[in-house]
C-alpha atoms as a PDB file:
ATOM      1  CA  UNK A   1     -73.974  26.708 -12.106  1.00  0.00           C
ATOM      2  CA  UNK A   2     -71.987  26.431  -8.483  1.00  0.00           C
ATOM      3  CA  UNK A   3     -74.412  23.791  -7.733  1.00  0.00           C
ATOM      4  CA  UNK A   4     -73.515  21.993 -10.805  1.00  0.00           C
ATOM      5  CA  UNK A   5     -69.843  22.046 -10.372  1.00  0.00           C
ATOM      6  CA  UNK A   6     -69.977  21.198  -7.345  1.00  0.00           C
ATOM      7  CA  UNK A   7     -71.607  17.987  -7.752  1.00  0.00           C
ATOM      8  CA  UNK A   8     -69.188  17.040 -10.897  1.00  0.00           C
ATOM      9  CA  UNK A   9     -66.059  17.701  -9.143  1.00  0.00           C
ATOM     10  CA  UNK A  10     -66.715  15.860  -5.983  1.00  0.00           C
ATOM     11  CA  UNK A  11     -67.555  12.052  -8.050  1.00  0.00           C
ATOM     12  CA  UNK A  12     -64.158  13.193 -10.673  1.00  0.00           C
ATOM     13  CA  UNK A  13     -62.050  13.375  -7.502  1.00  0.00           C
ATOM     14  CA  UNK A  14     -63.409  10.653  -5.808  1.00  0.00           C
ATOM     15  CA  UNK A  15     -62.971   8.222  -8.984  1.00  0.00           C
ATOM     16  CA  UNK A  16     -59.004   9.654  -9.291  1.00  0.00           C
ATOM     17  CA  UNK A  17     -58.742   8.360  -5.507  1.00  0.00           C
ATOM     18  CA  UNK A  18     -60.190   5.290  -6.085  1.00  0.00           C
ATOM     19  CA  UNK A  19     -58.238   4.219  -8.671  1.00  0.00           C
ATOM     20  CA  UNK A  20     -54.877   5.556  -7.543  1.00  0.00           C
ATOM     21  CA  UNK A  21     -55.078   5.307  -3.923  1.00  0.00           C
ATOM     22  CA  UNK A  22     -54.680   1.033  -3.865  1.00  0.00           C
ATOM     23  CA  UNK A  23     -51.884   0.668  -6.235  1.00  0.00           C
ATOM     24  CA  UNK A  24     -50.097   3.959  -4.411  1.00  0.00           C
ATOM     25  CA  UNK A  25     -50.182   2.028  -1.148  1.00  0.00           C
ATOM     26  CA  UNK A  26     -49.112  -1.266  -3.088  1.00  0.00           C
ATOM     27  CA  UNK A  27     -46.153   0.519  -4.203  1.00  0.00           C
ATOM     28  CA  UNK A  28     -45.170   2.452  -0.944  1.00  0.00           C
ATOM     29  CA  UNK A  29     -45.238  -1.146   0.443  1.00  0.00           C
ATOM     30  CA  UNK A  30     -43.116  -2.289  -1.829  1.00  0.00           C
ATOM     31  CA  UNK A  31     -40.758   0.220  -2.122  1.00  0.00           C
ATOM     32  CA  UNK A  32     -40.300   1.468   1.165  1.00  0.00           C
ATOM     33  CA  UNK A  33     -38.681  -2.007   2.314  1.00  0.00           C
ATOM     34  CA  UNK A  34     -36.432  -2.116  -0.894  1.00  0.00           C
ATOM     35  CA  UNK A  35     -34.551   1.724  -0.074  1.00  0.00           C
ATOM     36  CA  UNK A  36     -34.178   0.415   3.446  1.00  0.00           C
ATOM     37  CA  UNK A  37     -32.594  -2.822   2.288  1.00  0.00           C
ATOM     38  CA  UNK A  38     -30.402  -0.507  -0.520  1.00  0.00           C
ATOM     39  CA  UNK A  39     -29.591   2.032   2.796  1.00  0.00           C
ATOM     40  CA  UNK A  40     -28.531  -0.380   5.059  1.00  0.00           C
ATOM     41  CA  UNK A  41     -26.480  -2.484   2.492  1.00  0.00           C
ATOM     42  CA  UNK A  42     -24.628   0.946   1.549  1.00  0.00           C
ATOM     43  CA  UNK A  43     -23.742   1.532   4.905  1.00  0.00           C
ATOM     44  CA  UNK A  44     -22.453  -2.266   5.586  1.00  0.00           C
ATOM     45  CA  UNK A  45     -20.677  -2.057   2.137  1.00  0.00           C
ATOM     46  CA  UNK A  46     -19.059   1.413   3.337  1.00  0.00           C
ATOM     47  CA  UNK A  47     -18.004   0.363   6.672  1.00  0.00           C
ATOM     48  CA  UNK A  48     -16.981  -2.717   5.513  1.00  0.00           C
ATOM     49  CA  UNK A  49     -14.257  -0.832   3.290  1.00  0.00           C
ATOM     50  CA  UNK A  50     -13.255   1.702   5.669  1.00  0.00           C
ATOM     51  CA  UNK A  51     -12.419  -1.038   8.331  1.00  0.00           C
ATOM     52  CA  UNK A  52     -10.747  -3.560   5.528  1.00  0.00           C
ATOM     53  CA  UNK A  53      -7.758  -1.480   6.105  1.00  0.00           C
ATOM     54  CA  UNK A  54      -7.661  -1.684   9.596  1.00  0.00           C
ATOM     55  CA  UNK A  55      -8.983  -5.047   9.730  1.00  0.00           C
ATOM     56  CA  UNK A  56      -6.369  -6.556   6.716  1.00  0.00           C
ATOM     57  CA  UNK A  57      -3.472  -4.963   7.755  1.00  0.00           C
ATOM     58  CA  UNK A  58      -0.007  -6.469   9.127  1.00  0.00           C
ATOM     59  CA  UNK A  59       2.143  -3.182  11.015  1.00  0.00           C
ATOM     60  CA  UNK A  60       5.647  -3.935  10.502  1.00  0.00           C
ATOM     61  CA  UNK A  61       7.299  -0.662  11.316  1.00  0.00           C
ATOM     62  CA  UNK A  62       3.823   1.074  13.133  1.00  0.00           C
ATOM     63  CA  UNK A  63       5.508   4.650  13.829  1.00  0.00           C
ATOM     64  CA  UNK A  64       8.805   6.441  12.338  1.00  0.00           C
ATOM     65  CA  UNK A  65      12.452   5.261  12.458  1.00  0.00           C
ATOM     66  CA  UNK A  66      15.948   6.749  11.651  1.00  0.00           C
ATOM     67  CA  UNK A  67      17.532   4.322   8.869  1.00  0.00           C
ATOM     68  CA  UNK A  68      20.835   4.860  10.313  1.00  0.00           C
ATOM     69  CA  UNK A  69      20.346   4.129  13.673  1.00  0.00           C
ATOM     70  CA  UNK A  70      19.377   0.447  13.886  1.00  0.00           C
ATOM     71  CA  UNK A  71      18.443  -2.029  11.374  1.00  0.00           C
ATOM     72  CA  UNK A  72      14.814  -4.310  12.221  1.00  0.00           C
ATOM     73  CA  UNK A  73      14.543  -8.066  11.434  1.00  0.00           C
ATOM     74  CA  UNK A  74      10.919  -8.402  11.303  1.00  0.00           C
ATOM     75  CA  UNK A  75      10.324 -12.413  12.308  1.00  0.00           C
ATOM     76  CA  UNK A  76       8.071 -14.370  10.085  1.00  0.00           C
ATOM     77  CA  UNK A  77       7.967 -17.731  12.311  1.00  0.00           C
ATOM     78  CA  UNK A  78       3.875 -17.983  13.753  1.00  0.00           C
ATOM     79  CA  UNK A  79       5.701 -19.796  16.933  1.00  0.00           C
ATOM     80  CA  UNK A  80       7.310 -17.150  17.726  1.00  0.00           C
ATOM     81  CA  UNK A  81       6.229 -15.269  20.561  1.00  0.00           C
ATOM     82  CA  UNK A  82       7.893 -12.047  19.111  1.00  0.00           C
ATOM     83  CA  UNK A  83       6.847 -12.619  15.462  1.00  0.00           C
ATOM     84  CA  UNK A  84       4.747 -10.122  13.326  1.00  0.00           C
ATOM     85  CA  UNK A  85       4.288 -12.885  10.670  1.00  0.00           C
ATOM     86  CA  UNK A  86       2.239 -11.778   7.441  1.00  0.00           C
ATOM     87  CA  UNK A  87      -0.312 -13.800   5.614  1.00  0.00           C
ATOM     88  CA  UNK A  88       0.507 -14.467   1.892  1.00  0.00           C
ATOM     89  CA  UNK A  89      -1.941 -14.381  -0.816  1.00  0.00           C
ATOM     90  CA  UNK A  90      -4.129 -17.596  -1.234  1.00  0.00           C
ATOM     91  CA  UNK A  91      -6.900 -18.494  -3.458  1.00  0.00           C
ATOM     92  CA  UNK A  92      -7.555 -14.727  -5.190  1.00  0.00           C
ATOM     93  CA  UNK A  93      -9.707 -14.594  -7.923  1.00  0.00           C
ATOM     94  CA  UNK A  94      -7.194 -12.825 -10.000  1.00  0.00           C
ATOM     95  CA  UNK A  95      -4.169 -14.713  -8.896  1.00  0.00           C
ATOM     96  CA  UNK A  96      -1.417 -13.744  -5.919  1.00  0.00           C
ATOM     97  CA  UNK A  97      -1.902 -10.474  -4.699  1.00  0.00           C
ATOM     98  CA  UNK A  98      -0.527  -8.001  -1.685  1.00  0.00           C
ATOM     99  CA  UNK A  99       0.491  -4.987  -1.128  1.00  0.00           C
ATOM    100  CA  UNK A 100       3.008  -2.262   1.111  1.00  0.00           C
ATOM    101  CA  UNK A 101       2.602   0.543   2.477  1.00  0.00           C
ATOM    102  CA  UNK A 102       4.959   3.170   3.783  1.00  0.00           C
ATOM    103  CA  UNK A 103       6.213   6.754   4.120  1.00  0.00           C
ATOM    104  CA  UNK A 104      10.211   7.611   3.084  1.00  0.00           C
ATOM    105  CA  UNK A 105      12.306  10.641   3.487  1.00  0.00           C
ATOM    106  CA  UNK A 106      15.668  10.611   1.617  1.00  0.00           C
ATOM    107  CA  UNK A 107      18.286  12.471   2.935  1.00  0.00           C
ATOM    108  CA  UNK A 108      19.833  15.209   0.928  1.00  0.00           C
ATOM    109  CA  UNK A 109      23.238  13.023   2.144  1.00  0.00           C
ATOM    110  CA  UNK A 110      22.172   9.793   1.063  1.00  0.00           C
ATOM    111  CA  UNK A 111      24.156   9.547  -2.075  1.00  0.00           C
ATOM    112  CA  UNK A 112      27.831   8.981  -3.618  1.00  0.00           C
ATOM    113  CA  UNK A 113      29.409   8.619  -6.696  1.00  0.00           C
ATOM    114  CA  UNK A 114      30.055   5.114  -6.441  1.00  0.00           C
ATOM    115  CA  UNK A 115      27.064   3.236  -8.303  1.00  0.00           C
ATOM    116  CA  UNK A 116      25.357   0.622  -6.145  1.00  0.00           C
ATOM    117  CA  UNK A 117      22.360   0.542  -3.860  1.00  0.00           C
ATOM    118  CA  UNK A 118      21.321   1.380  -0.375  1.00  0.00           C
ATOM    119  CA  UNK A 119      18.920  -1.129   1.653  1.00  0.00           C
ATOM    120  CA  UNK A 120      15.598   0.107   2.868  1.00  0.00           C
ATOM    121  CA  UNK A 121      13.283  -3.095   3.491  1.00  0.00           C
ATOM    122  CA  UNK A 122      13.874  -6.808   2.015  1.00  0.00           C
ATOM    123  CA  UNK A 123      11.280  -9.881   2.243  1.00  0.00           C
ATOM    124  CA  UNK A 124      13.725 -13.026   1.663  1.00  0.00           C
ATOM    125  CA  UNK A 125      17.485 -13.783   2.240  1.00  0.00           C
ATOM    126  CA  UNK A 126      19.588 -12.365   5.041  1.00  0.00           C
ATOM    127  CA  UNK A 127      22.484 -12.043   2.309  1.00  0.00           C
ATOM    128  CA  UNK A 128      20.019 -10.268   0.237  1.00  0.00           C
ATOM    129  CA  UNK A 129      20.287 -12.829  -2.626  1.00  0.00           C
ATOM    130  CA  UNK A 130      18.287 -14.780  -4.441  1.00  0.00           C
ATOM    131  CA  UNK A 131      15.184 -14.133  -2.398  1.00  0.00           C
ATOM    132  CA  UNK A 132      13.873 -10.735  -2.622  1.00  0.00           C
ATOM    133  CA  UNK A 133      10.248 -10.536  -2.138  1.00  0.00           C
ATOM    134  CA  UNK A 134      10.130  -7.360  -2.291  1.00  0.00           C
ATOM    135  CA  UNK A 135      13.241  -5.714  -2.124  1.00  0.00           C
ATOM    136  CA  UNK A 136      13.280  -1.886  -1.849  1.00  0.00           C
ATOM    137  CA  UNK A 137      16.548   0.092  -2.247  1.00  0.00           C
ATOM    138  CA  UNK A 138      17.382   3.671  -3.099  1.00  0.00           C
ATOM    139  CA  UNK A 139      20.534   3.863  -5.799  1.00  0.00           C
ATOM    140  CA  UNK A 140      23.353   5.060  -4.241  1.00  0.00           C
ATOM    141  CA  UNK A 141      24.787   7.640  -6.806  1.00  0.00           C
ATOM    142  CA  UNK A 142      21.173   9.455  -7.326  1.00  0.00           C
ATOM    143  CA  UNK A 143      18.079   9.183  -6.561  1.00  0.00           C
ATOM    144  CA  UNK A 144      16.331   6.598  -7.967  1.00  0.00           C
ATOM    145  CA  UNK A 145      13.974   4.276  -6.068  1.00  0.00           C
ATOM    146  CA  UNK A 146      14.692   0.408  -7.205  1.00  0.00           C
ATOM    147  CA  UNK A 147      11.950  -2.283  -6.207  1.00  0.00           C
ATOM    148  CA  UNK A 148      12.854  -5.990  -6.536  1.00  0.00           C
ATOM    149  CA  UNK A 149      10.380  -8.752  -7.091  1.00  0.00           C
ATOM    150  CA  UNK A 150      10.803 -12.139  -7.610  1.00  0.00           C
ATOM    151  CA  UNK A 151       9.418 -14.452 -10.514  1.00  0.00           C
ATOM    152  CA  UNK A 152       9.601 -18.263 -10.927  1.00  0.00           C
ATOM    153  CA  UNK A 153      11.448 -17.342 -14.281  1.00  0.00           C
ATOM    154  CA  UNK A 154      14.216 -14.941 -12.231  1.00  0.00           C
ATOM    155  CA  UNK A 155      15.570 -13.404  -9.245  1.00  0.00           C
ATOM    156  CA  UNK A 156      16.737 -10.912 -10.875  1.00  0.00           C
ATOM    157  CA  UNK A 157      13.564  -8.504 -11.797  1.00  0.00           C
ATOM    158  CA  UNK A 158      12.769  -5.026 -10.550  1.00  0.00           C
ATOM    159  CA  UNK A 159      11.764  -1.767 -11.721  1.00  0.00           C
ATOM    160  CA  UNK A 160      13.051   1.868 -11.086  1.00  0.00           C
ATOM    161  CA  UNK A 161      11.116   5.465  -9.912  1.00  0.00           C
ATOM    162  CA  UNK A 162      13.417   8.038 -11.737  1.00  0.00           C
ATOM    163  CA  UNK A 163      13.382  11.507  -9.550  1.00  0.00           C
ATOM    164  CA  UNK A 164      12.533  10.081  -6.382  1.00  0.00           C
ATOM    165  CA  UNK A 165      11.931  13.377  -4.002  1.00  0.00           C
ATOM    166  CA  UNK A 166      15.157  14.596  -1.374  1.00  0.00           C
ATOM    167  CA  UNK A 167      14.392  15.509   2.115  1.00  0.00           C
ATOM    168  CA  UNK A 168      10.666  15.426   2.261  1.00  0.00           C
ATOM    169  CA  UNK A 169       8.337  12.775   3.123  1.00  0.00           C
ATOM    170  CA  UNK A 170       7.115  10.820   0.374  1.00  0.00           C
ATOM    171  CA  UNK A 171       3.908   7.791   0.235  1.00  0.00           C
ATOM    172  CA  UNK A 172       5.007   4.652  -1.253  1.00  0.00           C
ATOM    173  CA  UNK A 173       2.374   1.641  -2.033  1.00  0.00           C
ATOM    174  CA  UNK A 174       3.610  -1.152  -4.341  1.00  0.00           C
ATOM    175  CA  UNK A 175       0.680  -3.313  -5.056  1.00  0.00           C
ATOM    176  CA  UNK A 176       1.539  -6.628  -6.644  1.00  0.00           C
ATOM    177  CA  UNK A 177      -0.862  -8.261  -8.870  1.00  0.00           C
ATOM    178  CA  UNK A 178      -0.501 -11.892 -10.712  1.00  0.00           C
ATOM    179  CA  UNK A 179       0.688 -10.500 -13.900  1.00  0.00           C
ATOM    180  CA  UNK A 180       2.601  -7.182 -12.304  1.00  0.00           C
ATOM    181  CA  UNK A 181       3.456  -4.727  -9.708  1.00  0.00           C
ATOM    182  CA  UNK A 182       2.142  -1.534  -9.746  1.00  0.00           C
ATOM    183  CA  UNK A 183       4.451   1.292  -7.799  1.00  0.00           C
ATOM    184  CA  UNK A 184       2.667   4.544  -6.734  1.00  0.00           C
ATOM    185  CA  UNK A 185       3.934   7.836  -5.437  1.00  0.00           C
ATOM    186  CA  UNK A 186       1.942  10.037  -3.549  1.00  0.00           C
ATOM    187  CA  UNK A 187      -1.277   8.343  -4.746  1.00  0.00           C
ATOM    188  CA  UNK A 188       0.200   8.786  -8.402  1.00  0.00           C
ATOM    189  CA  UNK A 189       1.089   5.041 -10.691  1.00  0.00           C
ATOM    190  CA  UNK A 190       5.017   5.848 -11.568  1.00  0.00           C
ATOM    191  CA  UNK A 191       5.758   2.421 -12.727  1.00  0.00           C
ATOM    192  CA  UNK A 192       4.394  -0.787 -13.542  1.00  0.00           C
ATOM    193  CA  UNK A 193       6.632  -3.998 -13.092  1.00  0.00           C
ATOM    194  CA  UNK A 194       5.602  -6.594 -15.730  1.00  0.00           C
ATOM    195  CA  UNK A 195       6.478 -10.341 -15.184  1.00  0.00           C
ATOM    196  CA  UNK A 196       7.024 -11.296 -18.494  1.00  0.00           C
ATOM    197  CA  UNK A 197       4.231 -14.624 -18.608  1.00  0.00           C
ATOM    198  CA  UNK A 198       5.193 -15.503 -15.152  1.00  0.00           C
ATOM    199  CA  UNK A 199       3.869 -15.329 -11.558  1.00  0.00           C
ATOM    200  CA  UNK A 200       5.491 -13.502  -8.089  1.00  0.00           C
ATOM    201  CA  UNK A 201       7.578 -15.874  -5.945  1.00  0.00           C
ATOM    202  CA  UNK A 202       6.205 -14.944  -2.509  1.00  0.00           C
ATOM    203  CA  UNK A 203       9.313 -16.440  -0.028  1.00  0.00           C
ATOM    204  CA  UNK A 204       8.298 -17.275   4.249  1.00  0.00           C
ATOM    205  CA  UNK A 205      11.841 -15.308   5.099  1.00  0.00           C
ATOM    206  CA  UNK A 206      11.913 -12.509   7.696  1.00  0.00           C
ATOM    207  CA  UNK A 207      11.471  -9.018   6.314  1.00  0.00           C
ATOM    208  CA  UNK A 208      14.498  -6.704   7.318  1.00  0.00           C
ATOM    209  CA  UNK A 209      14.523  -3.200   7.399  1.00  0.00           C
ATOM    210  CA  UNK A 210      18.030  -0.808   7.180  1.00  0.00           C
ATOM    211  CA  UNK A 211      20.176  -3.329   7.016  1.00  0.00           C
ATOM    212  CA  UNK A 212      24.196  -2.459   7.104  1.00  0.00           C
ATOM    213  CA  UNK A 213      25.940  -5.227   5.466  1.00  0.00           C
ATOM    214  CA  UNK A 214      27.989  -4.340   2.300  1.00  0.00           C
ATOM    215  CA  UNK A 215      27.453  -7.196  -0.449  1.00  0.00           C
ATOM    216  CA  UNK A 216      28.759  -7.304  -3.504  1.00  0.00           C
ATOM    217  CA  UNK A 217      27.747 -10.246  -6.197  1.00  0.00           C
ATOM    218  CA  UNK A 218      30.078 -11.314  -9.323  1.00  0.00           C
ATOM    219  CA  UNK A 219      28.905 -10.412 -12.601  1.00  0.00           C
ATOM    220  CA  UNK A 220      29.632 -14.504 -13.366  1.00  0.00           C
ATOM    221  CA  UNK A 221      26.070 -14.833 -11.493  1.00  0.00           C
ATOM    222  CA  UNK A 222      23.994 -15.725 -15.076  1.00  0.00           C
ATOM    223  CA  UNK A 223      21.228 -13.374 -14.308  1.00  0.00           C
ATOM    224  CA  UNK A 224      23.745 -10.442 -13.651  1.00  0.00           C
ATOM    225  CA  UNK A 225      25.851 -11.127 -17.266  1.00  0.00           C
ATOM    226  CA  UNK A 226      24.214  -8.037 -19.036  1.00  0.00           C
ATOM    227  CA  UNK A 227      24.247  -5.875 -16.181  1.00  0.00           C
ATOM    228  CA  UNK A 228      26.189  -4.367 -13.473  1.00  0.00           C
ATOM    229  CA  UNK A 229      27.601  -6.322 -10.114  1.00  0.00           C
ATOM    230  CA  UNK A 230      24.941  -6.305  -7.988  1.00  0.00           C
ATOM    231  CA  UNK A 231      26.514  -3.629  -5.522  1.00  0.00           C
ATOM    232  CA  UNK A 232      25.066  -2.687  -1.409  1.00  0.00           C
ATOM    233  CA  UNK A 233      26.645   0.009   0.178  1.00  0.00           C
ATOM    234  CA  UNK A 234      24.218  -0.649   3.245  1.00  0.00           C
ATOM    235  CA  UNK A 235      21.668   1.198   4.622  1.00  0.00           C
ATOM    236  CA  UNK A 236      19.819   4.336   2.805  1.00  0.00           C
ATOM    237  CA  UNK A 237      20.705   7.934   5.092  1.00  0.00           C
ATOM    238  CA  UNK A 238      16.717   8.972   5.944  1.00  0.00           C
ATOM    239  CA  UNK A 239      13.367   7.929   7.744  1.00  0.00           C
ATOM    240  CA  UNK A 240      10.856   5.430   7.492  1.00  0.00           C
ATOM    241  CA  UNK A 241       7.241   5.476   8.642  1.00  0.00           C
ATOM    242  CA  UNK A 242       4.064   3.227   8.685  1.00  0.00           C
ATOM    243  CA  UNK A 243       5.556   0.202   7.243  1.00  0.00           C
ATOM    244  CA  UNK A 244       2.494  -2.158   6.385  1.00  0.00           C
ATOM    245  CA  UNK A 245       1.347  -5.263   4.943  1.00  0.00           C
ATOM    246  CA  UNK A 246      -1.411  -6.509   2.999  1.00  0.00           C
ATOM    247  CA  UNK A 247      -2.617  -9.624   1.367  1.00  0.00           C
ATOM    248  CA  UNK A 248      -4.730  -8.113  -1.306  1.00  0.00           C
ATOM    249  CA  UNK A 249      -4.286  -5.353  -3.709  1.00  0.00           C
ATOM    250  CA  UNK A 250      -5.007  -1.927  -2.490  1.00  0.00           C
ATOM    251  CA  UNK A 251      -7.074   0.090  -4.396  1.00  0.00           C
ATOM    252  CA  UNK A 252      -6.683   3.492  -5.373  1.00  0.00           C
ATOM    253  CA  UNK A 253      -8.883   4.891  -2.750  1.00  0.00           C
ATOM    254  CA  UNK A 254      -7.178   2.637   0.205  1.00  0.00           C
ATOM    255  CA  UNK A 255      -3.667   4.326  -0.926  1.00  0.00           C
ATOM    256  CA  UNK A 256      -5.106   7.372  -1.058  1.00  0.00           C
ATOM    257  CA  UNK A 257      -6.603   6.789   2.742  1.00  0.00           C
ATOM    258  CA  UNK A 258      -3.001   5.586   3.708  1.00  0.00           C
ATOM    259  CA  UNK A 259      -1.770   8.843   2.426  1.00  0.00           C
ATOM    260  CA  UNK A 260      -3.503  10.868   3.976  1.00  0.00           C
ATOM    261  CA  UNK A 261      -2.907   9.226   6.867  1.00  0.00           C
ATOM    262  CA  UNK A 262       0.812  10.898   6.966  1.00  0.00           C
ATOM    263  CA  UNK A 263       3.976   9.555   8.614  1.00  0.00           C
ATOM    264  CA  UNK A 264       3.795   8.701  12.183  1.00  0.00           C
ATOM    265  CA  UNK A 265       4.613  11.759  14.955  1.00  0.00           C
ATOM    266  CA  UNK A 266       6.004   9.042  17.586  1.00  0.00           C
ATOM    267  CA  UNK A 267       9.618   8.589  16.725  1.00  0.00           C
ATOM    268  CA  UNK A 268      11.636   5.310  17.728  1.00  0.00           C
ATOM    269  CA  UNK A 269      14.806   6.756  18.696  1.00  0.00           C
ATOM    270  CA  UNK A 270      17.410   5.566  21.445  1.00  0.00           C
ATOM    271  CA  UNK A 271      18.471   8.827  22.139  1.00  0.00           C
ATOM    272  CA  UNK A 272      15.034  10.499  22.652  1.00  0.00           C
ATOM    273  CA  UNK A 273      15.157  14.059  21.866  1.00  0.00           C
ATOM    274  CA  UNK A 274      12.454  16.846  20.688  1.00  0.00           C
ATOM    275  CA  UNK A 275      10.472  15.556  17.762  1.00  0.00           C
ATOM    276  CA  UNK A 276      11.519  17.203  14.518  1.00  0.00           C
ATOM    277  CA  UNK A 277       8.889  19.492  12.622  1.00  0.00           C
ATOM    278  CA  UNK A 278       8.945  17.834   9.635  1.00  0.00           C
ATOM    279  CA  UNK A 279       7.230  15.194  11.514  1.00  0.00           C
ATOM    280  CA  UNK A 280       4.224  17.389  12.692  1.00  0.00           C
ATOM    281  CA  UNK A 281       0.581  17.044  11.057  1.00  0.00           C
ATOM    282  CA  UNK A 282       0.666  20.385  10.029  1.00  0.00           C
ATOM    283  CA  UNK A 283       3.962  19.983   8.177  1.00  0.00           C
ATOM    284  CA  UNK A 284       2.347  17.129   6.013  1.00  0.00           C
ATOM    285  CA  UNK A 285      -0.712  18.191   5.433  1.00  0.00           C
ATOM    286  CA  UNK A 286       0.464  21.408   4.392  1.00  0.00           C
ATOM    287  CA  UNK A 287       2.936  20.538   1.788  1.00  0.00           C
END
């Protein structure tokens, strides 16, 4: 009986290898290639996006500044030895599209009763009018972040964050689309800026950051007859960090990447002095 189990067992076995082993080793051929192929295209596709925003970015404002002590003019000429000119959207698939980037912290200061607004960073005309491409400005009697963007239809088009957070650093992307711009805070969507059937009117103007002037339009200005005078009261009281630019819209996991990032530690300051501990790793990351 050994014997004759022996003798069946060895020809079962040897048919099961003859018929699998070929078409095994067909396969492994065939597949092994393909998961390197997959591996190495997952790693190009993944460094790819972790450099884009290194690779895609403009830095306007690369570390952290004190609003109140000077105001930045940002030059958009590409002669210019000095400029730090940006590259406007071109030939998306979706339409025009870009993005910025930045850290604020309001100070508890920063307002008054009179109702207006306070400058923080402007694309467009020195006078602040008609060209705002964006403008950002914090109102001046509470705190409410106001972002201006341009149409072909109208200057005059912007959208408001209600509750905007005192005397802490705050992440601000506003990521502008062909049909809208989309403002987050801390990583969160607070408001989405429609363009009513129109496109964004991207301007070649310097940007300006903190600027002091006091401007006041007429409510005789058409676009302004259903609203208030269009009131500055210069610059916003805080800081402002990481300023950046990008032509394309950031996605969710880029802004969260830029968050995490936190403001910059190097301060631009002409009176030098010990940096503040708000401005420490620690302090952000541990909020």
């Amino acid at each position: 009986m050994e014997l004759f189990r022996s003798n069946t067992a060895v020809p079962r076995n040897s048919s099961i290898v003859n018929q699998t082993g070929p078409w095994s080793q067909v396969m492994i051929g065939l597949l092994v290639p393909f998961v390197i192929y997959l591996l190495l295209a997952g790693l190009e596709a993944s460094y790819n996006f972790f450099n884009r925003l290194k690779m895609n970015r403009t830095e306007l404002l690369p570390i952290t500044y004190s609003t109140e002590e000077k105001s930045y003019t940002i030059n958009q000429n590409p002669n210019s030895p000095n400029s730090a000119s940006i590259y406007l959207s071109d030939n998306e698939r979706s339409g025009p599209e870009f993005s910025y980037s930045f850290f604020l912290m309001v100070h508890p200061s920063a307002f008054r009763q009179e109702k207006g607004l306070n400058h923080i960073f402007s694309k467009g005309s020195p006078q602040q009018y008609p060209l705002l491409g964006p403008g950002v400005y914090m109102r001046s009697d509470t705190n409410t972040l106001r972002v201006y963007m341009n149409t072909y239809k109208t200057w005059n088009k912007y959208a408001e964050v209600d509750n905007f957070p005192i005397g802490k650093w705050v992440h601000v992307a506003l990521v502008c689309r062909s049909t809208h711009m989309e403002i987050y805070i801390n990583g969160n969507l607070k408001k989405r800026l429609g363009f009513d059937g129109s496109l964004p009117y991207q301007n070649y103007q310097d940007i300006m950051a903190f600027r002091q002037d006091r401007i006041t339009l007429p409510k005789t200005i058409p676009s302004l007859e259903d609203e208030d005078s269009f009131d500055i009261f210069g610059v916003m009281k805080g800081m402002c960090s990481r300023l950046y630019y990008f032509n394309y819209a950031l996605s969710y996991s880029e802004i969260t990447m830029l968050m995490n990032e936190g403001p910059s530690t190097e301060l631009a300051s002409t009176q030098g002095g010990v940096m503040p501990q708000y401005l420490q790793d620690s302090w952000w990351t541990s909020q």
